[in-house]
Protein backbone atom coordinates (compact mmCIF):
# COMPACT_ATOMS: atom_id res chain seq x y z
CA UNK A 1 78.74 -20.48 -0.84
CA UNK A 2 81.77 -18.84 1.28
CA UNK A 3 80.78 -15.40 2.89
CA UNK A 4 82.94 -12.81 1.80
CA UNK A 5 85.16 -11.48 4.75
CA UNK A 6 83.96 -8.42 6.09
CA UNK A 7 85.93 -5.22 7.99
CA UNK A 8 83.96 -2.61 10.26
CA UNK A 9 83.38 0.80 10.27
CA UNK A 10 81.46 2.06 12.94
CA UNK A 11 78.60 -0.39 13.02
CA UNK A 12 78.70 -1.09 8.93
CA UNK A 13 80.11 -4.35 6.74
CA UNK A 14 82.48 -3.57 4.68
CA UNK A 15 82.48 -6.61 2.74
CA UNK A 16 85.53 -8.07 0.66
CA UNK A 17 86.37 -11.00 -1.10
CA UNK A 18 89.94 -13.08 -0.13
CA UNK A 19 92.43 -11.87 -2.22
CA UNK A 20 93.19 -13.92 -4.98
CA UNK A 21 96.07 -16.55 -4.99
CA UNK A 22 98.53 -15.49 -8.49
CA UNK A 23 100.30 -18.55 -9.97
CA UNK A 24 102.69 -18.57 -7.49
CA UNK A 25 100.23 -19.37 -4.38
CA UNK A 26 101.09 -16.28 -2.97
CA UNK A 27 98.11 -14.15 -1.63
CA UNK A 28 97.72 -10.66 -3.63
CA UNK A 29 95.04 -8.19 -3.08
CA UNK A 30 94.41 -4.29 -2.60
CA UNK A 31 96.88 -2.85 -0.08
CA UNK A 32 97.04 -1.68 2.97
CA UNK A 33 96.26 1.58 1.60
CA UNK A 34 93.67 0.81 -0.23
CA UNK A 35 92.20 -0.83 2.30
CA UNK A 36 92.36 1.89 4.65
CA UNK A 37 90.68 4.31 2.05
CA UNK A 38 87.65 1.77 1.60
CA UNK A 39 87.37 2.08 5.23
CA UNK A 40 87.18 5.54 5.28
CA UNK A 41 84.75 6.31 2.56
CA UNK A 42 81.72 4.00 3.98
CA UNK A 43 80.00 6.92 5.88
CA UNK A 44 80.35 9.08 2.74
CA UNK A 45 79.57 5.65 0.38
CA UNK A 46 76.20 4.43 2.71
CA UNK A 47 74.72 8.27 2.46
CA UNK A 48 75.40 8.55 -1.12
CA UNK A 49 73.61 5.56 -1.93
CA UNK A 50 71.04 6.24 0.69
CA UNK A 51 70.32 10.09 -0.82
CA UNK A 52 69.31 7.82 -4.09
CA UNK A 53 67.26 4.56 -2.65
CA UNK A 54 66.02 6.09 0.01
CA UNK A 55 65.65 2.97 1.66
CA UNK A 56 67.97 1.78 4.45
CA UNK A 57 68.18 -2.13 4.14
CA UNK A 58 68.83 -1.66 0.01
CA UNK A 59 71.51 1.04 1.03
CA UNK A 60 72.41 -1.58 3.10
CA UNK A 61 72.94 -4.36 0.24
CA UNK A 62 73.85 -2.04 -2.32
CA UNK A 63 77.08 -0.28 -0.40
CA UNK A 64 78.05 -3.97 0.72
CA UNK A 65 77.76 -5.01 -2.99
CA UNK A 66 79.68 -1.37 -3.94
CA UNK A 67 82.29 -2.37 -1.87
CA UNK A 68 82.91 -6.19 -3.06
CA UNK A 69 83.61 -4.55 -7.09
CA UNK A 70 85.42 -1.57 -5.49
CA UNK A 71 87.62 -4.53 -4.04
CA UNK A 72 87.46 -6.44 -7.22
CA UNK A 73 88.51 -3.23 -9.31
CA UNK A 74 91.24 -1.80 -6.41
CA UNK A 75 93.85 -1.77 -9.53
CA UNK A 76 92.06 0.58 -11.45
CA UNK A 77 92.27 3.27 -9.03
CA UNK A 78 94.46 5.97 -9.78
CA UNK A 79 96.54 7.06 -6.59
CA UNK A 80 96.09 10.74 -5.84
CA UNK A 81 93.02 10.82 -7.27
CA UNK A 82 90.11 11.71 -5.46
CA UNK A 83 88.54 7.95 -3.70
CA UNK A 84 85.00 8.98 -2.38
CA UNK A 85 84.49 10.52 -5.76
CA UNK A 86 85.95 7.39 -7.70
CA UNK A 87 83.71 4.71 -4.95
CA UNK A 88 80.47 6.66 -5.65
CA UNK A 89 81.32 6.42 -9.16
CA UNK A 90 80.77 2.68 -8.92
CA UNK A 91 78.75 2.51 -6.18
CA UNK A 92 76.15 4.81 -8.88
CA UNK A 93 76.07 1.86 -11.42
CA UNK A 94 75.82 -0.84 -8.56
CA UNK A 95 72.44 1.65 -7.70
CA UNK A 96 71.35 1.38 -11.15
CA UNK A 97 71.53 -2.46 -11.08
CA UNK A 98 69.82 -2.60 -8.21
CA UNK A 99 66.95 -0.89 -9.45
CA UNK A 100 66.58 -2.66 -12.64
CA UNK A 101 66.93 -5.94 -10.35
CA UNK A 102 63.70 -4.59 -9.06
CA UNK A 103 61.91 -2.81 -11.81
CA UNK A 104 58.93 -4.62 -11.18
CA UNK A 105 58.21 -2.31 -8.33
CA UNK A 106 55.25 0.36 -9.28
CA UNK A 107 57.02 3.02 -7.64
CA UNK A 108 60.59 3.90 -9.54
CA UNK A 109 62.37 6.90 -10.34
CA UNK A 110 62.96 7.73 -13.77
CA UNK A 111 67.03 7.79 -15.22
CA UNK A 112 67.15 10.98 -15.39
CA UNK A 113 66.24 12.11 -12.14
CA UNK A 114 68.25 9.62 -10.43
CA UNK A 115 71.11 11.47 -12.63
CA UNK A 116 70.20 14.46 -11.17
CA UNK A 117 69.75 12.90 -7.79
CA UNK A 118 73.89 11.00 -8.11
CA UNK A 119 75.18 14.24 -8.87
CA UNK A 120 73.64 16.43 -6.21
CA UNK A 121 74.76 14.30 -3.40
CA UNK A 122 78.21 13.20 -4.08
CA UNK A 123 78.55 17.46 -4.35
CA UNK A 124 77.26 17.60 -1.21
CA UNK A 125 79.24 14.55 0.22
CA UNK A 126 82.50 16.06 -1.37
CA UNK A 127 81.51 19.78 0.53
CA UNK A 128 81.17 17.42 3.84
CA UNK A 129 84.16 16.00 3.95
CA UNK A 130 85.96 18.82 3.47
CA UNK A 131 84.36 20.17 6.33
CA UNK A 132 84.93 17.60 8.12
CA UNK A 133 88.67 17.82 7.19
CA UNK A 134 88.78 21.54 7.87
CA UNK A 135 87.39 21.01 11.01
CA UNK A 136 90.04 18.70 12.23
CA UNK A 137 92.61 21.10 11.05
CA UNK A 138 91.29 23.93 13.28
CA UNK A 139 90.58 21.69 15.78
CA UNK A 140 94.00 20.90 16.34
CA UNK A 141 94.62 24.74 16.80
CA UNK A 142 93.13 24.78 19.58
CA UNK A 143 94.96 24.95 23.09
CA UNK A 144 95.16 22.02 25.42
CA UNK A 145 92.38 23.61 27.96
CA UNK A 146 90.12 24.07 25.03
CA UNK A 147 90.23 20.80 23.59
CA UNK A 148 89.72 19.82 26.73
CA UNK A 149 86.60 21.67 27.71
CA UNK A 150 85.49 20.63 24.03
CA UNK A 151 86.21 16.83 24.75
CA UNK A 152 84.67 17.03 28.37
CA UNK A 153 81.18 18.78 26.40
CA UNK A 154 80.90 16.17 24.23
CA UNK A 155 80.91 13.29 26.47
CA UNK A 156 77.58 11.37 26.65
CA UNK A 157 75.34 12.59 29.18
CA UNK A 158 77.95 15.30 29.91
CA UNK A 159 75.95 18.68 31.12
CA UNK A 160 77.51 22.18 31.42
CA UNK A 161 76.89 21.57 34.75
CA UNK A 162 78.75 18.72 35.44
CA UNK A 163 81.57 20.34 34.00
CA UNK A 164 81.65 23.49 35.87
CA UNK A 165 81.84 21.38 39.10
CA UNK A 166 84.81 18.96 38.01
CA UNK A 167 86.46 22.18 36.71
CA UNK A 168 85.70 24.40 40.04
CA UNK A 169 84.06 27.33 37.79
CA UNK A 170 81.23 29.04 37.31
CA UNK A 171 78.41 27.12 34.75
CA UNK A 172 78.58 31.05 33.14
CA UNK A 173 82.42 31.02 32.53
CA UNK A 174 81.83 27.19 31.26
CA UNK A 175 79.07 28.36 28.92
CA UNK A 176 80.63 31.44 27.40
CA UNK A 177 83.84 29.72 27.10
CA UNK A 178 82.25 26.74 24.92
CA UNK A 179 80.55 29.34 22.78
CA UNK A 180 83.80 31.34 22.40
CA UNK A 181 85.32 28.25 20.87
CA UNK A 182 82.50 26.70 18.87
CA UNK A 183 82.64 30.61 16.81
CA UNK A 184 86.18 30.55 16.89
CA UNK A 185 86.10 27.24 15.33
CA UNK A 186 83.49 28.07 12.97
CA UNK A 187 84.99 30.89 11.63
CA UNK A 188 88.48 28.65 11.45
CA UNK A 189 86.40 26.14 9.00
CA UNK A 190 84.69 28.89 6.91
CA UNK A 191 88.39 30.87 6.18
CA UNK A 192 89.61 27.46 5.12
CA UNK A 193 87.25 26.58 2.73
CA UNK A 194 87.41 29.90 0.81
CA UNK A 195 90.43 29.69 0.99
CA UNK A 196 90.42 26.21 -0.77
CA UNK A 197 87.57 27.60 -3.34
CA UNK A 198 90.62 30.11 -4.24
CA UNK A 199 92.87 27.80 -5.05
């Protein structure tokens, strides 16, 4: 049995299966798009799933198996519409397969809590990546020194220290200045999602 061909994201399978050949011979399959949007959902997908199995290797099996009917289905999204909301959509069913593949177990949550569970975190999924998104928005208001100092701070193994002497200040200055921004940018976030609630 062929593998199905598999993309990365960050150290995570993103499994597909070759496009399928039309009539013609030619190759047809999700687009670019697409693809780029299935990319960018696993972090949100492999939590989501995670928040409901609570076990890492069936996360594991379950987003890769999410991903292969997400692939299978890419026609049926609708463009514009929201695509983390749409994948956890299928990637809840593919959970509730994968439980009743293993309903044997003496230790299962009932339907309704799992329910309960599904739509809990893919609120709180949706309310993290718009922070994330609102964070990359302020974060590119900030001046070239700042993000900077920001970039230098989050280095690994990057102290305040360290920074202070490549920069020829005072660890103080360093320090206040990173706090300075982190509120700054804090606030930023907060003002834009309000201001997206009042939309």
């Amino acid at each position: 049995m062929n593998r199905p061909l598999a993309l990365f994201s960050g150290d995570r399978e993103i499994p597909s299966t070759l496009p399928p050949k039309s009539e013609t011979g030619v190759e047809s399959g999700p687009g670019e798009q697409f693809v780029q949007q299935l990319i960018g959902v696993q972090d949100r997908l492999y939590a989501y799933v995670y928040s409901l199995l609570g076990d890492a290797n069936s996360a594991d099996d379950v987003v890769q198996q999410s991903n292969v009917v997400l692939w299978r289905k890419a026609d049926d999204f609708q463009p514009g519409s929201d695509f983390g909301a749409w994948a956890c959509s299928v990637a809840y069913f593919e959970v509730l397969a994968w439980r009743q593949k293993l309903g044997r177990d003496r230790l299962r949550f009932n339907d309704q809590l799992i329910q309960r569970m599904a739509a809990q975190s893919q609120q709180v999924c949706s309310q993290a990546d718009d922070t994330r998104r609102a964070l990359r928005e302020c974060l590119a208001g900030l001046t070239d020194p700042q993000r900077k100092l920001m970039e230098l701070r989050y280095e690994p193994g990057m102290t305040v220290k360290e920074i202070a002497q490549q920069l020829n200040r005072p660890a103080g200055s360093i320090a206040q200045t990173l706090y300075r921004i982190r509120t700054a940018l804090a606030d930023c976030v907060k003002q834009k999602l309000a201001a997206e609630e009042q939309e």
